[in-house]
Protein backbone atom coordinates (compact mmCIF):
# COMPACT_ATOMS: atom_id res chain seq x y z
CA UNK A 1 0.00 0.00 0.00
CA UNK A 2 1.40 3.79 -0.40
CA UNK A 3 1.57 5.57 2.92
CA UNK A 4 2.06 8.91 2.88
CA UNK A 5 2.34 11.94 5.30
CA UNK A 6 1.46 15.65 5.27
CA UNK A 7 2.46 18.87 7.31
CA UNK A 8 1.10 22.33 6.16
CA UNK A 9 1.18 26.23 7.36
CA UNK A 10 -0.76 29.34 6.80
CA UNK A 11 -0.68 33.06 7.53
CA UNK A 12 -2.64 36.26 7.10
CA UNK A 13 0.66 37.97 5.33
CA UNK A 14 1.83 41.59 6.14
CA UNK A 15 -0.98 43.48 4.13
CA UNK A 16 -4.16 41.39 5.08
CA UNK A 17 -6.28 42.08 8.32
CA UNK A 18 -7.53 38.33 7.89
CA UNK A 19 -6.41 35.62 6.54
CA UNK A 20 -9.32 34.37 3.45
CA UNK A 21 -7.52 30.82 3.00
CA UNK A 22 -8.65 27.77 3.73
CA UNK A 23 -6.87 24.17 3.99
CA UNK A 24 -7.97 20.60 4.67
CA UNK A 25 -5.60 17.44 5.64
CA UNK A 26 -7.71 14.28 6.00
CA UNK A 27 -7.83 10.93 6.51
CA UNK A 28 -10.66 7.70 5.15
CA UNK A 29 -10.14 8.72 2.11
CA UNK A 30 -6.43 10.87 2.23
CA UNK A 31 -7.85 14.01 1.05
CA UNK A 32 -5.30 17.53 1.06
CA UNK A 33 -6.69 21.28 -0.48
CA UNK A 34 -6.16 24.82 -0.31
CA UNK A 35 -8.94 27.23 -1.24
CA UNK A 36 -7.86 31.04 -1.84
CA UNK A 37 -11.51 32.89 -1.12
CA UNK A 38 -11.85 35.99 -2.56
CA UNK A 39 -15.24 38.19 -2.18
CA UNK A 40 -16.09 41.82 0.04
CA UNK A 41 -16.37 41.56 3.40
CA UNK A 42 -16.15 37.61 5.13
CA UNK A 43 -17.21 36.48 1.87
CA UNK A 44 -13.63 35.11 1.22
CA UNK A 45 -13.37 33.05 4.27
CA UNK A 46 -16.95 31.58 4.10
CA UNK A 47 -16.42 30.79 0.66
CA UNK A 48 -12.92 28.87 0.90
CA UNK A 49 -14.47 27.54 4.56
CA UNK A 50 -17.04 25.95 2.69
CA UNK A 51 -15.05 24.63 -0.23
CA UNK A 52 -13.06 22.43 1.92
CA UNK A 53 -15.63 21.27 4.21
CA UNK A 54 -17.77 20.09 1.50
CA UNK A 55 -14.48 18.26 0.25
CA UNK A 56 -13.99 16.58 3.07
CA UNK A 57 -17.71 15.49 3.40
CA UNK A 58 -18.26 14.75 -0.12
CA UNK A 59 -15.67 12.11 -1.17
CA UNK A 60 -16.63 9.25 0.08
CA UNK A 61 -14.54 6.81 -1.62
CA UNK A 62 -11.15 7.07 -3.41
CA UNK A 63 -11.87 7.41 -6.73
CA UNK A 64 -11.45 10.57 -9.22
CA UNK A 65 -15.53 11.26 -9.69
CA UNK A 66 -15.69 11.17 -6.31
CA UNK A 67 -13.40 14.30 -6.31
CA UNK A 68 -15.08 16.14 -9.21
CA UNK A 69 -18.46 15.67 -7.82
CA UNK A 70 -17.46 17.08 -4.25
CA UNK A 71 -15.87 20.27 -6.25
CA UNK A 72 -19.15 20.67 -8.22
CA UNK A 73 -20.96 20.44 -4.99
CA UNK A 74 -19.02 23.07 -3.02
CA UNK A 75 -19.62 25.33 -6.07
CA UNK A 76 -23.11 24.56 -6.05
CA UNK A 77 -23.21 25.42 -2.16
CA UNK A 78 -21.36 28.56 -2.48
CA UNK A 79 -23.32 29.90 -4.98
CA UNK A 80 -26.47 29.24 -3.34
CA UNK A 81 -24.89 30.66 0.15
CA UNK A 82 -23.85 33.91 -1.90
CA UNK A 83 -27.60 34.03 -3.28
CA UNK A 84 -29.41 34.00 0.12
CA UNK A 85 -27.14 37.12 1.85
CA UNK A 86 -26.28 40.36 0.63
CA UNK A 87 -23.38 40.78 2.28
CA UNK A 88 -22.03 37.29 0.41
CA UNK A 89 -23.25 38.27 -2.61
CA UNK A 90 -20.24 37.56 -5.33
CA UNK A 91 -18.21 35.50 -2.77
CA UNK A 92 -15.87 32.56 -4.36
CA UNK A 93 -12.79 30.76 -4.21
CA UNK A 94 -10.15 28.64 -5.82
CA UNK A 95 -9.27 25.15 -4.82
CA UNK A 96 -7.30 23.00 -5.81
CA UNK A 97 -6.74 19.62 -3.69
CA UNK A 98 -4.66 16.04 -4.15
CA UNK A 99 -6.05 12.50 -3.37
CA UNK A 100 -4.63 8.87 -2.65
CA UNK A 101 -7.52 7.19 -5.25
CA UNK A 102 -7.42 3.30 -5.91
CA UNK A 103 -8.71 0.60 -3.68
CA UNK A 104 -5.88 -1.64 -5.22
CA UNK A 105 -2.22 -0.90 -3.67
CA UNK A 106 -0.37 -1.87 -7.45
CA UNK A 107 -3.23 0.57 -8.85
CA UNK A 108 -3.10 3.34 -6.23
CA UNK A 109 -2.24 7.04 -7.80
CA UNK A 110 -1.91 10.42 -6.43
CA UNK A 111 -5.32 12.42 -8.36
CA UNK A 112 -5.40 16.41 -8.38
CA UNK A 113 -8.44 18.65 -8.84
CA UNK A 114 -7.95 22.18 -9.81
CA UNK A 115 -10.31 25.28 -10.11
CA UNK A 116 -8.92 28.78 -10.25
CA UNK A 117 -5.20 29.66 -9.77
CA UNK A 118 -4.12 27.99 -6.24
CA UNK A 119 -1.40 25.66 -7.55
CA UNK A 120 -0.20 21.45 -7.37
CA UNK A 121 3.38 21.18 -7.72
CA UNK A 122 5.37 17.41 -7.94
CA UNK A 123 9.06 17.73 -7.04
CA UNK A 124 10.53 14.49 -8.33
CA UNK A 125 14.23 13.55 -8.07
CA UNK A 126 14.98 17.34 -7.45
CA UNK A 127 12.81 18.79 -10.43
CA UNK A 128 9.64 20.72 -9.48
CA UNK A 129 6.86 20.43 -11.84
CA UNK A 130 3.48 22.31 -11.58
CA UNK A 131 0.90 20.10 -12.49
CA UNK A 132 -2.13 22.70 -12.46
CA UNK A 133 -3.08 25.11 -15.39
CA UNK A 134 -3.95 28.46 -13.64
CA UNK A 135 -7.45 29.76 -14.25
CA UNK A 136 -6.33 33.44 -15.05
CA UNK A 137 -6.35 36.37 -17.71
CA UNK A 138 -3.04 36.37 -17.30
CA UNK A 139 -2.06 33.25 -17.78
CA UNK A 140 -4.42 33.04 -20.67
CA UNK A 141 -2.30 35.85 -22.33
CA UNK A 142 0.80 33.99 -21.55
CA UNK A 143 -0.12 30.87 -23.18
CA UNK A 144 -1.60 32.41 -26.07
CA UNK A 145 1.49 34.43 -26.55
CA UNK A 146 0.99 38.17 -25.49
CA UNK A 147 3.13 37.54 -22.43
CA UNK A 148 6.48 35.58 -21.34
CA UNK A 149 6.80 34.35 -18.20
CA UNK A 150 8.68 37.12 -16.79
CA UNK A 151 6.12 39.93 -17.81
CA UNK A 152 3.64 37.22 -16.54
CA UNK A 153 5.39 37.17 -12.98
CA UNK A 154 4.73 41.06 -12.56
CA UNK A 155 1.32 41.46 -14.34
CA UNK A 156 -0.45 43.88 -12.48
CA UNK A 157 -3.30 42.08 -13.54
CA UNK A 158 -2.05 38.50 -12.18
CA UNK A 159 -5.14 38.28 -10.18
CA UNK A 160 -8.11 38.45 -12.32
CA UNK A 161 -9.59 35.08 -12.47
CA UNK A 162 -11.61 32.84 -15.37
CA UNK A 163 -12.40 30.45 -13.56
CA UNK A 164 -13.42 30.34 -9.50
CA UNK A 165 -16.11 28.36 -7.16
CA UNK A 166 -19.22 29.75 -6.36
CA UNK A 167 -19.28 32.53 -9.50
CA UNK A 168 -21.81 30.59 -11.61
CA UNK A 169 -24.24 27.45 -10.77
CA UNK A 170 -21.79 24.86 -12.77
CA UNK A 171 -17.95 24.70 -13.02
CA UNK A 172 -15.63 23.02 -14.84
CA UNK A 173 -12.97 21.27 -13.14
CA UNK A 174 -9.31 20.18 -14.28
CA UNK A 175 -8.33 16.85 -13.29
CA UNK A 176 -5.41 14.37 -13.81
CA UNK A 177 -3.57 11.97 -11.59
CA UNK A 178 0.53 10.39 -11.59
CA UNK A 179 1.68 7.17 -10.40
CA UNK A 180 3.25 8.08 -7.09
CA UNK A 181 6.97 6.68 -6.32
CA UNK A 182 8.57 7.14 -2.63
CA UNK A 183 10.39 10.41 -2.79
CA UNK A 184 8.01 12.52 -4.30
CA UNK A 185 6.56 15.48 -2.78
CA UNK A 186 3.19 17.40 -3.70
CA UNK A 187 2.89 21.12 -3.09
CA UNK A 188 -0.77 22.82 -2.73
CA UNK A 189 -0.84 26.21 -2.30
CA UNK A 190 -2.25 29.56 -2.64
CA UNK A 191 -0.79 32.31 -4.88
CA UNK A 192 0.13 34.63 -1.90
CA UNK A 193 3.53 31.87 -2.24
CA UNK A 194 4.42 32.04 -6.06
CA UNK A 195 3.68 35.09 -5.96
CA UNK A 196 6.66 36.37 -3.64
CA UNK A 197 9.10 33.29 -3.67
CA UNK A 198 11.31 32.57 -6.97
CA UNK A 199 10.82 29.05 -8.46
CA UNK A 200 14.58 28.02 -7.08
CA UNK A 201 14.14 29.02 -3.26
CA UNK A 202 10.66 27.03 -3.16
CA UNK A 203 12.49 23.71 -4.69
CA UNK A 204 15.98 24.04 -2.82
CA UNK A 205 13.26 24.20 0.60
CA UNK A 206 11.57 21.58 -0.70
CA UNK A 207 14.75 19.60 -1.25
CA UNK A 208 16.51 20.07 2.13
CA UNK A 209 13.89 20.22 4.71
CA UNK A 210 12.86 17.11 5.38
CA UNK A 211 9.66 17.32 7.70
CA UNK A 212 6.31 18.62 5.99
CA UNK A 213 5.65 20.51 8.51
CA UNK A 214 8.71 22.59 8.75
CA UNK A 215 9.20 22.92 5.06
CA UNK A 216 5.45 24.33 5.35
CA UNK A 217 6.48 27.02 7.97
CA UNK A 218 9.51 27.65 5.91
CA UNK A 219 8.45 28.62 2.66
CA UNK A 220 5.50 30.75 4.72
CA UNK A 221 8.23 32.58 6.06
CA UNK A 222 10.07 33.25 2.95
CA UNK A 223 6.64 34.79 1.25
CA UNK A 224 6.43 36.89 4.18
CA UNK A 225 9.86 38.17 3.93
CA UNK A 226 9.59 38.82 0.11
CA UNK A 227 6.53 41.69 1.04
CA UNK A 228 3.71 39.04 2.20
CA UNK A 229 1.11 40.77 -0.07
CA UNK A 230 -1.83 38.10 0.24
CA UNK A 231 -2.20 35.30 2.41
CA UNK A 232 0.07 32.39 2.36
CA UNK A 233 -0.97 29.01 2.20
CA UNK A 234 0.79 25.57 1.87
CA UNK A 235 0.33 21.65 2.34
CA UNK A 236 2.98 19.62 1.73
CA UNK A 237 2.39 15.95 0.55
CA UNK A 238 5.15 13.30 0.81
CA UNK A 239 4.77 9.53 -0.23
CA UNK A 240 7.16 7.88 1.90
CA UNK A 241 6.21 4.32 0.53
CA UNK A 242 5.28 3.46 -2.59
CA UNK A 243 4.29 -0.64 -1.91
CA UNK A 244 7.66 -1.05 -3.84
CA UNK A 245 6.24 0.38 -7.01
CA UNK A 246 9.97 1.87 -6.92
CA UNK A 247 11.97 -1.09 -5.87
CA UNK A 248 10.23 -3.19 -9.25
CA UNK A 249 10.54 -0.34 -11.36
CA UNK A 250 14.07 -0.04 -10.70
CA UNK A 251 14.85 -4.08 -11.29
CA UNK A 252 12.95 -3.47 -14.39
CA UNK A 253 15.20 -0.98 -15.67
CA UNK A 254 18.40 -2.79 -14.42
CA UNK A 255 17.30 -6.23 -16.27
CA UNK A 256 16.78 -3.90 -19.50
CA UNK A 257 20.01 -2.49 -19.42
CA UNK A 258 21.86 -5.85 -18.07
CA UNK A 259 20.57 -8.25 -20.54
CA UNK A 260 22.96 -10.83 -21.40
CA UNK A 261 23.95 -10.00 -25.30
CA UNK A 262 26.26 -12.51 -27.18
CA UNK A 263 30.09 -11.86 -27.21
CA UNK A 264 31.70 -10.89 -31.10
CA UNK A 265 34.80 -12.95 -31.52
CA UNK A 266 35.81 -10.36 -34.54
CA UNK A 267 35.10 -13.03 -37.03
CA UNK A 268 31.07 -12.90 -37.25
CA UNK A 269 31.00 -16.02 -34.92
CA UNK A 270 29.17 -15.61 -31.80
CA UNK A 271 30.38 -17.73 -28.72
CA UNK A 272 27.88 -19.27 -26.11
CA UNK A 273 30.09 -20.35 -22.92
CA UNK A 274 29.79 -23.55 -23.81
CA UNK A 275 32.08 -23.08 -27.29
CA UNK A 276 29.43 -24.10 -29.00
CA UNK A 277 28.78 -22.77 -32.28
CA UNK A 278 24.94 -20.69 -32.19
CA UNK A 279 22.04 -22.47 -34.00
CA UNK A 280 20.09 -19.26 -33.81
CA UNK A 281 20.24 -15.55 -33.89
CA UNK A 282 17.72 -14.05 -31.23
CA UNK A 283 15.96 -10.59 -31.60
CA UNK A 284 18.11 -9.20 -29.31
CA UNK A 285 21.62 -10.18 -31.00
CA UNK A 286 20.62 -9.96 -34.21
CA UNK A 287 23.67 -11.56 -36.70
CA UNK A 288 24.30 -8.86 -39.19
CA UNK A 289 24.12 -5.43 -37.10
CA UNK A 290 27.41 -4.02 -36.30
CA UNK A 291 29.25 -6.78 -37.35
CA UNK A 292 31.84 -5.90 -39.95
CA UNK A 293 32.43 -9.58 -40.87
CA UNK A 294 29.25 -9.53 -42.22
CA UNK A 295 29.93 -6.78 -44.04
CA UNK A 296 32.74 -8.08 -45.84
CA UNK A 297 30.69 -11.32 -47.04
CA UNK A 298 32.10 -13.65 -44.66
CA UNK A 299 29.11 -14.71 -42.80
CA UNK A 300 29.12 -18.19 -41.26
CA UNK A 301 25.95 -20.13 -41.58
CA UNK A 302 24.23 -22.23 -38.61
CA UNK A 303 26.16 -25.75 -39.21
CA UNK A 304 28.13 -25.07 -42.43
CA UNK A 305 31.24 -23.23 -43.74
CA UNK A 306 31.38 -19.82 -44.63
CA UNK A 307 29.47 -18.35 -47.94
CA UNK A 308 31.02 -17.81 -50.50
CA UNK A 309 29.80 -14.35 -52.27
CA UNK A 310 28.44 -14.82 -55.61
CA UNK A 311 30.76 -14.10 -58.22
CA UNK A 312 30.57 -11.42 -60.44
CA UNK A 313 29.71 -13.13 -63.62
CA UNK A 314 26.18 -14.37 -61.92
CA UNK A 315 24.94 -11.50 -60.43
CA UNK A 316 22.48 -10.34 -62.35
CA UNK A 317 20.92 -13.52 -63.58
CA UNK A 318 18.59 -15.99 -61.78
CA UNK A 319 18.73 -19.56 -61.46
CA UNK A 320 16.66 -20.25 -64.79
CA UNK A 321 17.95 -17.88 -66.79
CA UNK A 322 19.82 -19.40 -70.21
CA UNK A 323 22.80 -17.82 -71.05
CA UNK A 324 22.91 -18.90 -74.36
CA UNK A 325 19.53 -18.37 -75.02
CA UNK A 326 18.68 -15.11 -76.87
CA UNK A 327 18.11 -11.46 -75.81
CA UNK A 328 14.95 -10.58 -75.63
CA UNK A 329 15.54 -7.33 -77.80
CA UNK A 330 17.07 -9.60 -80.20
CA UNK A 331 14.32 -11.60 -81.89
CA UNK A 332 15.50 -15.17 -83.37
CA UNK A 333 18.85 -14.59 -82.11
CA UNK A 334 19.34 -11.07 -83.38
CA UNK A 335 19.57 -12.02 -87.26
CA UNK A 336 16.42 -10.23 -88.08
CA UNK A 337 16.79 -7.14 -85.96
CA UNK A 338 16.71 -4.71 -88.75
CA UNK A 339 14.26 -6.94 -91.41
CA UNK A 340 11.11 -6.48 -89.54
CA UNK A 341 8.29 -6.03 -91.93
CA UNK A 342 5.89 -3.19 -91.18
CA UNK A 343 1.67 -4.49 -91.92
CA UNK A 344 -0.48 -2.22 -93.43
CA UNK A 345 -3.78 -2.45 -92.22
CA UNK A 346 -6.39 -4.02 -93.48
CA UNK A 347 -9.15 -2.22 -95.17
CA UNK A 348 -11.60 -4.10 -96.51
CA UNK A 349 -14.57 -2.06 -97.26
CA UNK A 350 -18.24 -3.93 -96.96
CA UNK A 351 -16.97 -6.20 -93.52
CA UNK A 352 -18.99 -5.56 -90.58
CA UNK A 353 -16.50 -4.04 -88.05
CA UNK A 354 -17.14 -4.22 -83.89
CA UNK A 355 -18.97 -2.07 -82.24
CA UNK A 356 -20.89 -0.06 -85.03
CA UNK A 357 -17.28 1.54 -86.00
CA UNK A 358 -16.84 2.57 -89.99
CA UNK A 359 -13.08 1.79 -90.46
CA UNK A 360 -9.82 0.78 -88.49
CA UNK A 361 -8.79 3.78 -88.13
CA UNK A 362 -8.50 4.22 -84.38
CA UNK A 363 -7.39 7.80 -84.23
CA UNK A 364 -10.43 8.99 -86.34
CA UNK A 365 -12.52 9.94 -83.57
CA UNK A 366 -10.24 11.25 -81.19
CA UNK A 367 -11.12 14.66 -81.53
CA UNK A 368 -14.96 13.71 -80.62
CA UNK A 369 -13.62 11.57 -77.72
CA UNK A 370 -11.11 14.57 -76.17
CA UNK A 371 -14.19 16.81 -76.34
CA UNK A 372 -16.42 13.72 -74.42
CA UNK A 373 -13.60 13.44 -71.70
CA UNK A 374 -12.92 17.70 -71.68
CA UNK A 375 -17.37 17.62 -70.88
CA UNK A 376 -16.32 15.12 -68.25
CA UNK A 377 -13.40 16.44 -66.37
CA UNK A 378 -15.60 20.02 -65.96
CA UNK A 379 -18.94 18.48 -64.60
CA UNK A 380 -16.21 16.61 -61.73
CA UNK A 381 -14.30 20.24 -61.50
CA UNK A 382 -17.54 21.42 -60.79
CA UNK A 383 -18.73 18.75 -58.19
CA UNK A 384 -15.26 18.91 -56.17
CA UNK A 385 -15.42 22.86 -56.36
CA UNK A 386 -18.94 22.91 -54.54
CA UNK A 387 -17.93 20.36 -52.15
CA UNK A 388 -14.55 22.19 -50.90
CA UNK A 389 -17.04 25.43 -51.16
CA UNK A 390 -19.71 24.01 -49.04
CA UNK A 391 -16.80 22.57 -46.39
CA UNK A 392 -15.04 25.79 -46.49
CA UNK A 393 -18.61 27.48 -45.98
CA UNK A 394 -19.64 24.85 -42.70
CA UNK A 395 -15.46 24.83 -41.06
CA UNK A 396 -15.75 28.92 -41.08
CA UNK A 397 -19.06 29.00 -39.77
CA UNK A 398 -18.15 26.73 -37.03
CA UNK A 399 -14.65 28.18 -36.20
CA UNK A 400 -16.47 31.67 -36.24
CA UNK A 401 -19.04 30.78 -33.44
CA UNK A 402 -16.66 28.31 -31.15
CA UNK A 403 -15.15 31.02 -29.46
CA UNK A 404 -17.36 33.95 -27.16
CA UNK A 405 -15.78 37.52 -26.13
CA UNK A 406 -16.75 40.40 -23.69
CA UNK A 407 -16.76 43.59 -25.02
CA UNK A 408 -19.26 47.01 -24.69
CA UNK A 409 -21.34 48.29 -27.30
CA UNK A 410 -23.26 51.31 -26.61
CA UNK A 411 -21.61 52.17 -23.05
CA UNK A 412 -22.79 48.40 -21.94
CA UNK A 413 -21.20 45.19 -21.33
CA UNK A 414 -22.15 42.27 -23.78
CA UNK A 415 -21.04 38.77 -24.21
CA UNK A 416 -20.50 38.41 -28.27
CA UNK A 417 -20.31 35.09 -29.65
CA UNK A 418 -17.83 35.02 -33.05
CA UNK A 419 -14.43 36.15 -33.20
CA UNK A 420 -13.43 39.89 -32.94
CA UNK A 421 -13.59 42.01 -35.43
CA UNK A 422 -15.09 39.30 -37.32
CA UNK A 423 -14.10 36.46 -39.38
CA UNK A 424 -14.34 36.21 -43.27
CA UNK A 425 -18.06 36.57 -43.78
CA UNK A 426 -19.10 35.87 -40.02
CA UNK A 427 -19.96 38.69 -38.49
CA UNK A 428 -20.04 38.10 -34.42
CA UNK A 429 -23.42 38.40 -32.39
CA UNK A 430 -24.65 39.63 -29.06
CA UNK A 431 -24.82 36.30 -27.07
CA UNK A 432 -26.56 38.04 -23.91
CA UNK A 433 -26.06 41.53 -22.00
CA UNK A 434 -23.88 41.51 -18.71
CA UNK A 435 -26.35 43.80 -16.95
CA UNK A 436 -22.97 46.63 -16.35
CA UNK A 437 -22.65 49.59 -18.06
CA UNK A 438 -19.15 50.58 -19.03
CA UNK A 439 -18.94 53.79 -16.42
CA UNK A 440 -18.84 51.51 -13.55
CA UNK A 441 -16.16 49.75 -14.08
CA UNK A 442 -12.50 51.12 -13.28
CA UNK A 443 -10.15 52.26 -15.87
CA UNK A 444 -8.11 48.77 -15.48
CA UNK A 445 -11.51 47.07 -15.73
CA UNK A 446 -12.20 49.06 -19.07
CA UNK A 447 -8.76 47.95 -20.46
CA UNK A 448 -9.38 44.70 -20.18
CA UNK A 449 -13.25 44.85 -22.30
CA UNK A 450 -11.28 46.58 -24.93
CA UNK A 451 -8.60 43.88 -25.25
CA UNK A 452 -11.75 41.91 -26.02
CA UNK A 453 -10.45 38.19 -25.24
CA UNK A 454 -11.75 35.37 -26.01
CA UNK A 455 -12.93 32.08 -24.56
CA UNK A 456 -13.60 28.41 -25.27
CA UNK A 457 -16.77 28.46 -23.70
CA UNK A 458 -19.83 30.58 -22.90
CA UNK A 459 -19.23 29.82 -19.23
CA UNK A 460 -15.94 30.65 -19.20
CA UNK A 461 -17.17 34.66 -20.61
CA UNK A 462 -19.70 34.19 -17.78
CA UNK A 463 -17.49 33.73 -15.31
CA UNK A 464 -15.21 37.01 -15.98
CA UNK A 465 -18.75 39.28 -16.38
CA UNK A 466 -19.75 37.29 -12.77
CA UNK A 467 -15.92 38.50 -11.51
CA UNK A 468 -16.48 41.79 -12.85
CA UNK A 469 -19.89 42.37 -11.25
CA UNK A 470 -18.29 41.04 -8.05
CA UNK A 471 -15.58 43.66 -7.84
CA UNK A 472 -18.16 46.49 -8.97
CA UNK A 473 -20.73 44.78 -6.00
CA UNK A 474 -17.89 45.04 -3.65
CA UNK A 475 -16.70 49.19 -4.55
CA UNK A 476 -20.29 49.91 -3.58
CA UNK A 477 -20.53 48.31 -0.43
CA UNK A 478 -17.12 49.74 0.72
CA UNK A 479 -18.67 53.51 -0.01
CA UNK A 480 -21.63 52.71 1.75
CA UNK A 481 -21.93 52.45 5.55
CA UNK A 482 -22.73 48.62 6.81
CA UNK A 483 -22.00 47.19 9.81
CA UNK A 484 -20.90 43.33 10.11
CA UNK A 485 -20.37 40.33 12.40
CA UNK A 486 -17.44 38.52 12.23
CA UNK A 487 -17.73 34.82 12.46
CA UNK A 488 -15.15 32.87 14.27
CA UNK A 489 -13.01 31.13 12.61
CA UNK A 490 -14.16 27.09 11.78
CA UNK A 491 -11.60 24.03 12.68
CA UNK A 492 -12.71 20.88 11.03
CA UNK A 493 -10.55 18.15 12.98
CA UNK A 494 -11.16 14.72 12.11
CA UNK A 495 -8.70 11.61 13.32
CA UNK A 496 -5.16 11.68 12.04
CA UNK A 497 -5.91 15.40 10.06
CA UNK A 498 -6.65 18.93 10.91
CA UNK A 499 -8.46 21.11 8.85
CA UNK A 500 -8.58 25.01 9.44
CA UNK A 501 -10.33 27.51 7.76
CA UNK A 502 -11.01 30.80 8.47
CA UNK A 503 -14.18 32.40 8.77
CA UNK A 504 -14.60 34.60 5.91
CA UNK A 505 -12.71 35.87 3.02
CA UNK A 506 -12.71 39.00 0.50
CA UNK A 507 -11.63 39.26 -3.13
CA UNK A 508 -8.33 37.77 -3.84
CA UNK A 509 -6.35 40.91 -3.54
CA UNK A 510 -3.28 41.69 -6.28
């Protein structure tokens, strides 16, 4: 069976008044997450609060749909939480969590959800991969080009979402899963930790500090030292036995490489210990590579001399060619190779000649037949030209609607389905309004409608009007006077894990 072991830390950071994450360790089935909650007020912290609770409530058994389905469900329970109080109202969160799935222990793996831009990294025999895609603008302008990954790093944008929990009734969830060997280490964590510690710190912690815990508390303290702008978040994941998936891997790989090959005596003769001549040449050793006796012609058969090479004279006849016979361009032997006898054709007018045809001449028609063939060749140029139209037609009609943008018309906020600008013929349409008019939204805001970018999915353009509405929700609450409770802070302990998560969060700040 795999065993692992976990250790994680969290802080509020040096800007925050209260700390919006959330994290979860758990045991029956091993279940780890961080949830980043962003929203006005304790929005934040009820929202990540209840991601991880439902997480931890939901799975029931150690399997990957177990894990989607308990992410759909703390979406669905955000959203309606955010519905049924004002002071909720455009709460969300990321999350992104890791699972020990597989009843089996040769079939056991290590499967990661992911929703938002909280991040999974594997560090594997000192190499730190992420294995999350972050749910952002700005990483969607990195992949697509428009950034690198150093004007990425400082976006002042970095925190816009596409994707979040709780934003819109359904949400669509990455998933994967790796084959876990002893050694590795999974990191979860929230962005207020990329965002402050280089790639090379986190992995050289990672690397030398042994206990979860106190690699946890370590790369905390780093992000707080680099400015602690957000709140920092991390669990740390280690498999510390793999059921000696490792161990067989690693005899695998030492039989591949140690296979017993035959021995080349520099004559083309392969030895067996014995001194036995081979009777056989196996896959493996195969007779003729890299052997430059063979190359030479001096290959020794299984039970008989060497071969000797054909000789020069019979190499390009077969066995029943006769080499007296004559050549074939030579009729009779070559003595009538300038006396053949042209035959005039025959004539003869009044015979009834096949198929309805008035002479021999076979080149008579051939102007009637190149017209019949020229009659031909158009009606298929004709048939091929309306098929590539009409596929040309259908494949731009389709790429022109696959793809959905937000941008304003008329001082308001629309969702357009098409491609910007247009494509070809295909003009782009109004989808559905946002319900915002352009004046609220702040002069960043406003950039980012003009830079009109697109998405895969309707959802996915619902999600950054829902985002945008959130942060215009959340200006006017902060310029009008409101008075709130503070909840206390929930602890979800459960044998062998502990699970903290703060009360309520606001919107992930930059």
């Amino acid at each position: 069976m795999t065993s692992i072991r976990a250790g994680s830390a969290s802080d509020v950071g040096q800007i925050r008044s209260n700390n919006q994450d959330s994290k979860l360790i758990a045991d029956g089935p091993s279940v780890f997450a961080v949830a980043d909650g962003m929203g006005g007020h304790q929005g934040g912290e009820v929202a990540s609060a209840i991601a991880v609770e439902t997480l931890e409530a939901v799975i029931s058994e150690p399997t990957v749909s177990s894990m989607v389905e308990a992410v759909k469900e703390a979406n669905r329970r955000i959203f309606a939480r955010a519905a049924d109080s004002d002071e909720l109202r455009g709460m969300g969160t990321t999350l992104v969590a890791v699972a020990l799935v597989g009843e089996e222990a040769g079939e056991q793996e290590i499967a990661w959800v992911n929703v938002g831009d909280s991040r999974v990294y594997l560090l594997r025999d000192d190499e730190l991969m992420q294995l999350s895609q972050d749910h952002s603008l700005v990483e969607d302008l990195r992949r697509g080009g428009q950034l690198s990954e150093e004007e990425a790093a400082v976006h002042p944008q970095r925190n816009i979402l596409t994707r979040a929990l709780g934003i819109d009734e359904a949400v669509q969830v990455d998933t994967d899963s790796v084959l876990p060997f002893t050694g590795d280490r999974f990191l979860l964590c929230s962005d207020g930790l990329f965002n402050e510690v280089d790639r090379a710190a986190i992995v050289e912690v990672l690397r030398t500090v042994e206990d979860p815990d106190a690699a946890a508390s370590e790369l905390v303290r780093l992000a707080n030292q680099g400015g602690g702008r957000d709140n920092i978040t991390c669990v740390i994941v280690d498999v510390i036995d793999d059921g000696g998936r490792s161990a067989r891997a690693a005899d695998a790989a030492t039989a591949a490489t140690a296979a017993p090959a035959a021995t080349d005596d520099g004559e083309g003769t392969d030895e067996r210990p014995d001194g036995a001549s081979p009777t056989a040449v196996t896959a493996e050793t195969p007779a003729t590579q890299g052997d430059p006796a063979v190359a030479d012609g001096d290959v020794t058969l299984p039970g008989g001399p060497p071969a000797a090479p054909p000789s020069d004279t019979a190499t390009h006849l077969t066995d029943d060619t006769d080499v007296g016979a004559p050549s074939p361009t030579e009729p009779d032997g070559g003595a009538g190779a300038g006396a053949a006898s042209t035959a005039e054709p025959d004539s003869s007018e009044g015979e009834d000649l096949p198929f309805g045809r008035e002479t021999t001449d076979l080149f008579e028609d051939l102007d009637h037949a190149g017209g019949r063939h020229w009659a031909l060749t158009a009606l298929l140029t004709v048939v091929v030209l309306g098929v590539v139209v009409g596929g040309a037609y259908l494949a731009g009609s389709w790429w022109a609607g696959r793809t959905y943008y937000v941008a304003a018309e008329a001082g308001e906020v629309q969702i357009f389905r098409g491609q910007p600008g247009g494509f070809l013929i295909f003009d782009p349409t109004v989808e559905e309004s946002a319900g915002l008019d352009l004046d609220q939204l702040t002069p960043a805001e406003r950039d980012q409608i003009d830079a009109e970018q697109e998405f895969g999915s309707l959802e996915d353009a619902r999600t950054r009007v829902n985002t945008l509405k959130a942060n215009v929700d959340q200006r006017d609450q902060e310029t009008s006077p409101s008075t709130t409770t503070t909840a206390p802070p929930t602890t979800t302990t459960r044998p062998g894990s502990t699970t903290t998560a703060p009360a309520a969060p606001t919107t992930e700040g930059p």
